[in-house]
PDB file of N, CA and C in Angstrom:
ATOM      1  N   UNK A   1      96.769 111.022 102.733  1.00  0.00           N
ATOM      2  CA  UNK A   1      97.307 109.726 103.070  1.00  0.00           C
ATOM      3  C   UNK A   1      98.748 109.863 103.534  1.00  0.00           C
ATOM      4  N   UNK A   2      98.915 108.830 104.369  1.00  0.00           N
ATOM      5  CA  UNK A   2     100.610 108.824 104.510  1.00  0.00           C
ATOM      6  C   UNK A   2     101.614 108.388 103.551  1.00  0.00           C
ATOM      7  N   UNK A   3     102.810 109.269 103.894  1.00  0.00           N
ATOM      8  CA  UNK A   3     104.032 108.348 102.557  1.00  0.00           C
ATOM      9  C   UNK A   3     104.000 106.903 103.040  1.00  0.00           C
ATOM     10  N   UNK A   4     104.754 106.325 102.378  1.00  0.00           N
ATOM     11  CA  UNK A   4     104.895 104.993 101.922  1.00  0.00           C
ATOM     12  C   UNK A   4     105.857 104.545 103.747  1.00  0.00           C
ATOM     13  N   UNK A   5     106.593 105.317 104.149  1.00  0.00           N
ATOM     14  CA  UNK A   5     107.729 105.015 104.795  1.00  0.00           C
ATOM     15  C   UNK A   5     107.419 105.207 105.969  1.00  0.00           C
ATOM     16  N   UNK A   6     105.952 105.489 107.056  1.00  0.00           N
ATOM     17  CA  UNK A   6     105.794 105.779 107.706  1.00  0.00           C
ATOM     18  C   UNK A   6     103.821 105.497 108.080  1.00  0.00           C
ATOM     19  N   UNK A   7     103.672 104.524 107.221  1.00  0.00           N
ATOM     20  CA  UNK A   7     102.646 103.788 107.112  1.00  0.00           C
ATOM     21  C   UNK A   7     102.370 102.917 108.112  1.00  0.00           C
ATOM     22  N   UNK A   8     101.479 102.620 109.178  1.00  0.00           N
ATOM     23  CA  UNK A   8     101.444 101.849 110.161  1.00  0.00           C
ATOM     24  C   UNK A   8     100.432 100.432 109.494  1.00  0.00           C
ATOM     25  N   UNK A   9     100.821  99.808 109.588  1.00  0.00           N
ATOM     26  CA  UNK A   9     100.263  98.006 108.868  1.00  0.00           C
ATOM     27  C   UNK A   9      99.267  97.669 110.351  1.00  0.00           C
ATOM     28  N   UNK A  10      98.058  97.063 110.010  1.00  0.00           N
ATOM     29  CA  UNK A  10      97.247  96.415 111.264  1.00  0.00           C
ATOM     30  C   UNK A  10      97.189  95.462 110.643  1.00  0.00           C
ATOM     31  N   UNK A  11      97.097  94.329 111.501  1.00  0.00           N
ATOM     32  CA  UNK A  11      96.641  93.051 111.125  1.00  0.00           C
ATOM     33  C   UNK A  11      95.186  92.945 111.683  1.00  0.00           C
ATOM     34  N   UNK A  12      94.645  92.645 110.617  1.00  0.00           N
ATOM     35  CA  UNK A  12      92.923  92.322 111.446  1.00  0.00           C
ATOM     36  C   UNK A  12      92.838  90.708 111.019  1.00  0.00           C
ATOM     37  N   UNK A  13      91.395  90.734 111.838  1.00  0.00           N
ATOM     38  CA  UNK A  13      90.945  89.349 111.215  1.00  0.00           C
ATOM     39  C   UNK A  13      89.536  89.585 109.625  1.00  0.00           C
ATOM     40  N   UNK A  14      89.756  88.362 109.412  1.00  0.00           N
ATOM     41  CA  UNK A  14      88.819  88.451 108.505  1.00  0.00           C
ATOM     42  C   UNK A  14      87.358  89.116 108.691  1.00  0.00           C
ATOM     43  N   UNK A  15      86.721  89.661 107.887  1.00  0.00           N
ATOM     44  CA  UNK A  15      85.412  90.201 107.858  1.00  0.00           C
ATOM     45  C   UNK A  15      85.244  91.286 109.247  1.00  0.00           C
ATOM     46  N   UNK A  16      86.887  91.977 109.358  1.00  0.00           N
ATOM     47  CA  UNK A  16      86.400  93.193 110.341  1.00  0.00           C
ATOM     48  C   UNK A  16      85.985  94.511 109.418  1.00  0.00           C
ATOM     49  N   UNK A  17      84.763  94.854 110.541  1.00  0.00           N
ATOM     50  CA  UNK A  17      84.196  96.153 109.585  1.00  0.00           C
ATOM     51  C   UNK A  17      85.489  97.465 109.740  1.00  0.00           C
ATOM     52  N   UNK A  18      84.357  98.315 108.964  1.00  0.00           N
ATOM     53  CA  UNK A  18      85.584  99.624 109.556  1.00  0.00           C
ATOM     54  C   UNK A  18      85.697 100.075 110.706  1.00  0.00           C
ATOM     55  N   UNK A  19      83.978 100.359 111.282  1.00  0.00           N
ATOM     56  CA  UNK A  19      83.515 100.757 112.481  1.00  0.00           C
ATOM     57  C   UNK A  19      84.407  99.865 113.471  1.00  0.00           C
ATOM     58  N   UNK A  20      84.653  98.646 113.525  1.00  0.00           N
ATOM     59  CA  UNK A  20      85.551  97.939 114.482  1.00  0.00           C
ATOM     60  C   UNK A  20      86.973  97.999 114.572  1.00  0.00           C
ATOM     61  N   UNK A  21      87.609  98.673 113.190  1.00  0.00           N
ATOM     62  CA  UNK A  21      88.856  98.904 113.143  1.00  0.00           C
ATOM     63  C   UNK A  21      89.129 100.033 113.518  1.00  0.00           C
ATOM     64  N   UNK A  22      88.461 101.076 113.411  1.00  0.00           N
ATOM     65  CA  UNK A  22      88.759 102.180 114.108  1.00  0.00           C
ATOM     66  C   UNK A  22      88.600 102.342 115.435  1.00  0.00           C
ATOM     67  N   UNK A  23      88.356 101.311 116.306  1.00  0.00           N
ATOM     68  CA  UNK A  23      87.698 101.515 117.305  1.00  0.00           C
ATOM     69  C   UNK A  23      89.062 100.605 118.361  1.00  0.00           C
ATOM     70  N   UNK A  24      89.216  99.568 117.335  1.00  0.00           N
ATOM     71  CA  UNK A  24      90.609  98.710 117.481  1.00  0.00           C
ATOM     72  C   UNK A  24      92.043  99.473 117.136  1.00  0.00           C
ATOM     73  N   UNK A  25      91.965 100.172 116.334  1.00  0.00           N
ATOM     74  CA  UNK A  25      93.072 100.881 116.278  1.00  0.00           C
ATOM     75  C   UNK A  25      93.673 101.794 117.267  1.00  0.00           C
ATOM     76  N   UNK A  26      92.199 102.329 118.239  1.00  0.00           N
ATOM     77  CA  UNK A  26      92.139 103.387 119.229  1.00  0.00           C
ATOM     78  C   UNK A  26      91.894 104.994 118.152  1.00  0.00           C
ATOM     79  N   UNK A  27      91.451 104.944 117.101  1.00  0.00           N
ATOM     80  CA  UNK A  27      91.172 106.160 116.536  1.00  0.00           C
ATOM     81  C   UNK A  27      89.684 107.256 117.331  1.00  0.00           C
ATOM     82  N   UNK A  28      88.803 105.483 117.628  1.00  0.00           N
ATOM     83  CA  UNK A  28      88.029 106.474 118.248  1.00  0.00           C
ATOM     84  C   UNK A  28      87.430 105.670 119.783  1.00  0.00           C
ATOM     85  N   UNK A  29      86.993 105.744 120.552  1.00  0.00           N
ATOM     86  CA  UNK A  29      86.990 105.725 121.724  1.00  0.00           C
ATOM     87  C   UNK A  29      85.697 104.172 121.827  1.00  0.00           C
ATOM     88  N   UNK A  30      84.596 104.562 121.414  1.00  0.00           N
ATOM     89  CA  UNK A  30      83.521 104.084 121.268  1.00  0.00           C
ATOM     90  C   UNK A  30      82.910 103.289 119.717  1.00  0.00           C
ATOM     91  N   UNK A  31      81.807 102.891 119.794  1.00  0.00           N
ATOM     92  CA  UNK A  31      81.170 102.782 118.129  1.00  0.00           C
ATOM     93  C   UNK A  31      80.459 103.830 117.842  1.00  0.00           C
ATOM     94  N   UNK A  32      79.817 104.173 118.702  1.00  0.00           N
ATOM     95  CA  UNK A  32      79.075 105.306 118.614  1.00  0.00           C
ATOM     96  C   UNK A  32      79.688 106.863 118.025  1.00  0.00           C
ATOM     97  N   UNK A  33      80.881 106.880 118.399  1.00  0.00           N
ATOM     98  CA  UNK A  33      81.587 107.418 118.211  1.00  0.00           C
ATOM     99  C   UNK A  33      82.043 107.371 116.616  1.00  0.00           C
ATOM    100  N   UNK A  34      82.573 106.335 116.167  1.00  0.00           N
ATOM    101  CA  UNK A  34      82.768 105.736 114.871  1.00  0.00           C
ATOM    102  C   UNK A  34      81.852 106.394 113.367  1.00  0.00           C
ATOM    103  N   UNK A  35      80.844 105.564 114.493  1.00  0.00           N
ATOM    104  CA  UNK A  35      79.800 106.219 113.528  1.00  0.00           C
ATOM    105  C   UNK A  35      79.374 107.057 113.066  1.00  0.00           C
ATOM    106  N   UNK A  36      79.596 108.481 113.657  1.00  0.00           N
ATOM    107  CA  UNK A  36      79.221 109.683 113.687  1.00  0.00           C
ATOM    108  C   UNK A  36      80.454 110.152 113.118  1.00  0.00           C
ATOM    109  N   UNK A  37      81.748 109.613 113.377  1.00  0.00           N
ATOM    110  CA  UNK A  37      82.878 110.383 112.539  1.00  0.00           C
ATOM    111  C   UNK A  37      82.621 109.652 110.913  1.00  0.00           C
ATOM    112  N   UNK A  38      82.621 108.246 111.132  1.00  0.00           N
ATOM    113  CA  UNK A  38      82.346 107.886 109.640  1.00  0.00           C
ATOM    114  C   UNK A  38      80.882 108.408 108.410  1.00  0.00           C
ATOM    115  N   UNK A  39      79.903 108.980 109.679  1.00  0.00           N
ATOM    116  CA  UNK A  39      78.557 109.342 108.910  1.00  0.00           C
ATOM    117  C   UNK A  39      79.244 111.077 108.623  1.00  0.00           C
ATOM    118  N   UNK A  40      79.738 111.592 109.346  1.00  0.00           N
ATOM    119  CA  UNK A  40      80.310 112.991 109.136  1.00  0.00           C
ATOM    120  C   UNK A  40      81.420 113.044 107.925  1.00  0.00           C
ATOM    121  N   UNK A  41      81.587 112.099 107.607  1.00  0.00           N
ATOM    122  CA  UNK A  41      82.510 111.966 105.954  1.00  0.00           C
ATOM    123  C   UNK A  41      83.640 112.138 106.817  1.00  0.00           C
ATOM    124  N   UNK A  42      84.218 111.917 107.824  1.00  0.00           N
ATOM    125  CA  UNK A  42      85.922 112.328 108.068  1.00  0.00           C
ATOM    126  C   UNK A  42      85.989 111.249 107.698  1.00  0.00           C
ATOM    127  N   UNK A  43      86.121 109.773 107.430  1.00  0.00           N
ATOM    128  CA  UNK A  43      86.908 108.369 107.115  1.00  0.00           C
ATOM    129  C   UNK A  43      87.187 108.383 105.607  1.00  0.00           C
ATOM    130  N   UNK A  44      87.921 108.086 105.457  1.00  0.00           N
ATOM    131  CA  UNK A  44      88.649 108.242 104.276  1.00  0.00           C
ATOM    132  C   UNK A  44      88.655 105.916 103.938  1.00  0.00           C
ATOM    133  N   UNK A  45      88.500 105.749 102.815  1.00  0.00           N
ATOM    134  CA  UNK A  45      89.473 104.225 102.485  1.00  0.00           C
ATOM    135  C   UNK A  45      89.900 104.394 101.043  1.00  0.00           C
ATOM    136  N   UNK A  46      91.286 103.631 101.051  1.00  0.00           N
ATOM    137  CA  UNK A  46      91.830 104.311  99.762  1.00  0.00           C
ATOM    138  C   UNK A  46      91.229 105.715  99.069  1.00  0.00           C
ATOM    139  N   UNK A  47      91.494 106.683 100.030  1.00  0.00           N
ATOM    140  CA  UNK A  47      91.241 107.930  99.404  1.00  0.00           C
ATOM    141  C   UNK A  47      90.006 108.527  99.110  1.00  0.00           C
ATOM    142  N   UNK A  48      88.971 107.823  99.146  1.00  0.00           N
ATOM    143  CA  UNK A  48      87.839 108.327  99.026  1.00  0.00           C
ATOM    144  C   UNK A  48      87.048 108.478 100.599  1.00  0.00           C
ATOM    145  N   UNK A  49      86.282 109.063 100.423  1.00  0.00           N
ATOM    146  CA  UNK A  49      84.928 109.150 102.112  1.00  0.00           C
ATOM    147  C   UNK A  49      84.059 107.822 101.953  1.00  0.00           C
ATOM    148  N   UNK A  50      84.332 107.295 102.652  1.00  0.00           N
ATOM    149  CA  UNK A  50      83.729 105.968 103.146  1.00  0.00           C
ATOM    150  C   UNK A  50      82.454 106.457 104.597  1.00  0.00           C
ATOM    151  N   UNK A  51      81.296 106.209 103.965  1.00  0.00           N
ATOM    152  CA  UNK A  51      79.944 106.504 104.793  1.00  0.00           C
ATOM    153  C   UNK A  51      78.922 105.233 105.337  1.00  0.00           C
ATOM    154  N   UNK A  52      79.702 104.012 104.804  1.00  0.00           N
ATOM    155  CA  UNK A  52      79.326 102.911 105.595  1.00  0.00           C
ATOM    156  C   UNK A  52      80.239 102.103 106.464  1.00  0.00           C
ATOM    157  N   UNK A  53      80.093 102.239 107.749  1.00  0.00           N
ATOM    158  CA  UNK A  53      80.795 101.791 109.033  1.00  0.00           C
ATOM    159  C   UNK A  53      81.060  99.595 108.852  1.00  0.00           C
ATOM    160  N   UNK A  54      79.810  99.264 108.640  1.00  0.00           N
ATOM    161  CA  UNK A  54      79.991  97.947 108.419  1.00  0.00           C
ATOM    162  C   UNK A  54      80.760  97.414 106.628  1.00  0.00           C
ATOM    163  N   UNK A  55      81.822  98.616 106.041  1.00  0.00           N
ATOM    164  CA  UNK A  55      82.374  98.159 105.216  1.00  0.00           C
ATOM    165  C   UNK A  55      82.997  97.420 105.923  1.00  0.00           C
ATOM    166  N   UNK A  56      83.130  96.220 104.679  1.00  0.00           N
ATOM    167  CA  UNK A  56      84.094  95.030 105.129  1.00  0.00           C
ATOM    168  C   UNK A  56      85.591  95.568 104.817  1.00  0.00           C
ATOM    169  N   UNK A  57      86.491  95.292 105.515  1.00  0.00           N
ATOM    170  CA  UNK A  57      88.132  95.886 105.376  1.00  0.00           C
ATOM    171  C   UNK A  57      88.700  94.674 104.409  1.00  0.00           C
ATOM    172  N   UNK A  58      89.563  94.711 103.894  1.00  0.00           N
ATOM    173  CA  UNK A  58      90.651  93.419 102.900  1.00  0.00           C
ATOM    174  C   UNK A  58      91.881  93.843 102.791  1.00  0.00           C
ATOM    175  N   UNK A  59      92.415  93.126 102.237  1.00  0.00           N
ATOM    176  CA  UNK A  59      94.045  93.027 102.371  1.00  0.00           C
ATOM    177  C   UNK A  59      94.669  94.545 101.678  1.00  0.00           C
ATOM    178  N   UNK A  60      95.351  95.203 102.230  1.00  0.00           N
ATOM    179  CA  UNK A  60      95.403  96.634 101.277  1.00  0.00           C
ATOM    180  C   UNK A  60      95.057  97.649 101.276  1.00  0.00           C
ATOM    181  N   UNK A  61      94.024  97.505 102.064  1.00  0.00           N
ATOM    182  CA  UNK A  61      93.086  98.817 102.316  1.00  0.00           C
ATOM    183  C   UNK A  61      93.548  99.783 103.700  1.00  0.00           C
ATOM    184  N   UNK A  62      93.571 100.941 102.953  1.00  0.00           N
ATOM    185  CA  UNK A  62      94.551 102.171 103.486  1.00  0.00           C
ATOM    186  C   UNK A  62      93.231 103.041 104.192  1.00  0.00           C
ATOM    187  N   UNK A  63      92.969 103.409 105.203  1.00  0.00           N
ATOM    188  CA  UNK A  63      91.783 103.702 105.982  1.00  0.00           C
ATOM    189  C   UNK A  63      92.882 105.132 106.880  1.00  0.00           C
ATOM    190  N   UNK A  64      91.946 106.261 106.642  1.00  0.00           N
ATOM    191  CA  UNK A  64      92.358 107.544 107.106  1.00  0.00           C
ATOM    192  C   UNK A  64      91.542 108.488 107.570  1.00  0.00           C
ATOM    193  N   UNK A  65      92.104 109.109 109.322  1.00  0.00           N
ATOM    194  CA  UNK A  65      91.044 109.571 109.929  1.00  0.00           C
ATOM    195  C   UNK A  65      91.899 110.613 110.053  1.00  0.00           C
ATOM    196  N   UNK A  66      91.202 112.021 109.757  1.00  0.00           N
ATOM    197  CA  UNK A  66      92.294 112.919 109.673  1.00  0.00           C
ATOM    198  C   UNK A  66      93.814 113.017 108.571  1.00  0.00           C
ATOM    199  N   UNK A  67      94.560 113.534 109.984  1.00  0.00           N
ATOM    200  CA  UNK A  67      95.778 112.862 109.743  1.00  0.00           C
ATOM    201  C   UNK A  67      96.731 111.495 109.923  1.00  0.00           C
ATOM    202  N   UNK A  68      95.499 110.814 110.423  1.00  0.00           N
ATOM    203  CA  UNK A  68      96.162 109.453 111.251  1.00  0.00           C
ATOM    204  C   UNK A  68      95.837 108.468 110.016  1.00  0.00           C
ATOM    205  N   UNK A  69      96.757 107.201 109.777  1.00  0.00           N
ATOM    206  CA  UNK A  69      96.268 106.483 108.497  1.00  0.00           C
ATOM    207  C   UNK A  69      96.990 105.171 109.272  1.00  0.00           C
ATOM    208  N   UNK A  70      96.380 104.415 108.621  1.00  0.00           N
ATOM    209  CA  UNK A  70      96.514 102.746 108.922  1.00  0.00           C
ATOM    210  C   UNK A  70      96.792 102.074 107.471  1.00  0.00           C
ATOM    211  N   UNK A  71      97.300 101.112 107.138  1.00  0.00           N
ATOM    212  CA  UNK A  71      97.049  99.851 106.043  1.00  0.00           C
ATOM    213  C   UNK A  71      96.766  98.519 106.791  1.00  0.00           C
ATOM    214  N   UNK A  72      95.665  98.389 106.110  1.00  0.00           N
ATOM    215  CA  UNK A  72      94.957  96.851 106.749  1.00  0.00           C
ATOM    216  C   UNK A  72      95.821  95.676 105.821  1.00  0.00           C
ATOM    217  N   UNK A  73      96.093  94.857 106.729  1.00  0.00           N
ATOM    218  CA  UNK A  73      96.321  93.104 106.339  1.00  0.00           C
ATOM    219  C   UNK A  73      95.660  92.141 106.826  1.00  0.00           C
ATOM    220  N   UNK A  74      94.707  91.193 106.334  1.00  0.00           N
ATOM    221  CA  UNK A  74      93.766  90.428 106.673  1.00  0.00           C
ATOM    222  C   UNK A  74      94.689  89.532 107.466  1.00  0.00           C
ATOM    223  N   UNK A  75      94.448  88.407 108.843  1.00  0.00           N
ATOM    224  CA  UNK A  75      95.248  87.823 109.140  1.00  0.00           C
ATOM    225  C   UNK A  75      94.602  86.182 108.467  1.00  0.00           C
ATOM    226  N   UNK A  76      95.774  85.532 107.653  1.00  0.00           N
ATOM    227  CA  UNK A  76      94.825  84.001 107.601  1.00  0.00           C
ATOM    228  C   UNK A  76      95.315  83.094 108.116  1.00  0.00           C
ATOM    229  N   UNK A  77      94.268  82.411 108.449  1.00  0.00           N
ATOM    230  CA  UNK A  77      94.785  81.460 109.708  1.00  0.00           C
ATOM    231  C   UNK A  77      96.226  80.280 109.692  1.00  0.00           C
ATOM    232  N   UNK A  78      96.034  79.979 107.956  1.00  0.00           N
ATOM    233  CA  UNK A  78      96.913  79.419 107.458  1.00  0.00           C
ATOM    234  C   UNK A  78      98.477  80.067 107.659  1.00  0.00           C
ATOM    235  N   UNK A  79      98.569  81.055 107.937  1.00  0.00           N
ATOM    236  CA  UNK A  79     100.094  82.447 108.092  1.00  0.00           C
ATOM    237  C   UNK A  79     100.314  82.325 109.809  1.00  0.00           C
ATOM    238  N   UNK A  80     100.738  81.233 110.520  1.00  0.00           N
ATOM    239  CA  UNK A  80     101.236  81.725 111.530  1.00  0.00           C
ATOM    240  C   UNK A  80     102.149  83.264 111.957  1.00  0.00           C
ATOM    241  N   UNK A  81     102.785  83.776 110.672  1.00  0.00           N
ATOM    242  CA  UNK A  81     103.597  84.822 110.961  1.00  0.00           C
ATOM    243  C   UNK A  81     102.971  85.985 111.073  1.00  0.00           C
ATOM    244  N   UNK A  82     101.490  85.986 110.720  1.00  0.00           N
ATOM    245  CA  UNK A  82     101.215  87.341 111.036  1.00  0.00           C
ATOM    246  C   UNK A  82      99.823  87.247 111.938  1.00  0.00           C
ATOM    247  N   UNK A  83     100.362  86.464 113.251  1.00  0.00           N
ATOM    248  CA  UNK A  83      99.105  86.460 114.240  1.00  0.00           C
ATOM    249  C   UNK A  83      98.494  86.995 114.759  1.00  0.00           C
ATOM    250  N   UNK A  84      97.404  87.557 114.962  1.00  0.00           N
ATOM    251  CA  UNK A  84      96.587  88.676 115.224  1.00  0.00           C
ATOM    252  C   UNK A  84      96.521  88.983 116.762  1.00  0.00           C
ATOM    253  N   UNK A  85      97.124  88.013 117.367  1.00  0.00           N
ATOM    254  CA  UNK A  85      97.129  88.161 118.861  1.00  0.00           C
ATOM    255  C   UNK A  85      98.434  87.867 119.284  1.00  0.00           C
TER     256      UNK A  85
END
């Protein structure tokens, strides 16, 4: 995982899978793609191998491909400040 100080934050929307966040992040090119890195055990969430692509993501959740790592923040609609677009 990454240190604390060099952690990149995504804002998603609610009920994005993983398979779509990685794909949104630009980690991987395709879904197809996704899938085969996430069925190959490289995806990491909070630290463990995550082997289902349609996990749902939530507020907190630290998702790691390789060396590359993200922290997810759900966006709610109610939070103008953290608009997803």
């Amino acid at each position: 995982m990454s240190s604390e100080g060099d952690i990149r934050v995504v804002v998603l929307n609610p009920g994005t899978t993983l398979g779509q966040a990685l794909k949104y992040v630009g980690l991987v090119m395709t879904g197809g793609e996704g899938k085969a890195r996430i069925a190959g055990g490289e995806v990491r969430v909070n630290g463990a191998v995550e082997s289902h692509r349609g996990r749902r993501l939530v507020n907190g959740d630290e998702v790691a491909l390789g060396e590359t790592s993200f922290r997810v923040s759900v966006w709610n609609r109610e939070d103008t400040s953290r608009s997803p677009g």
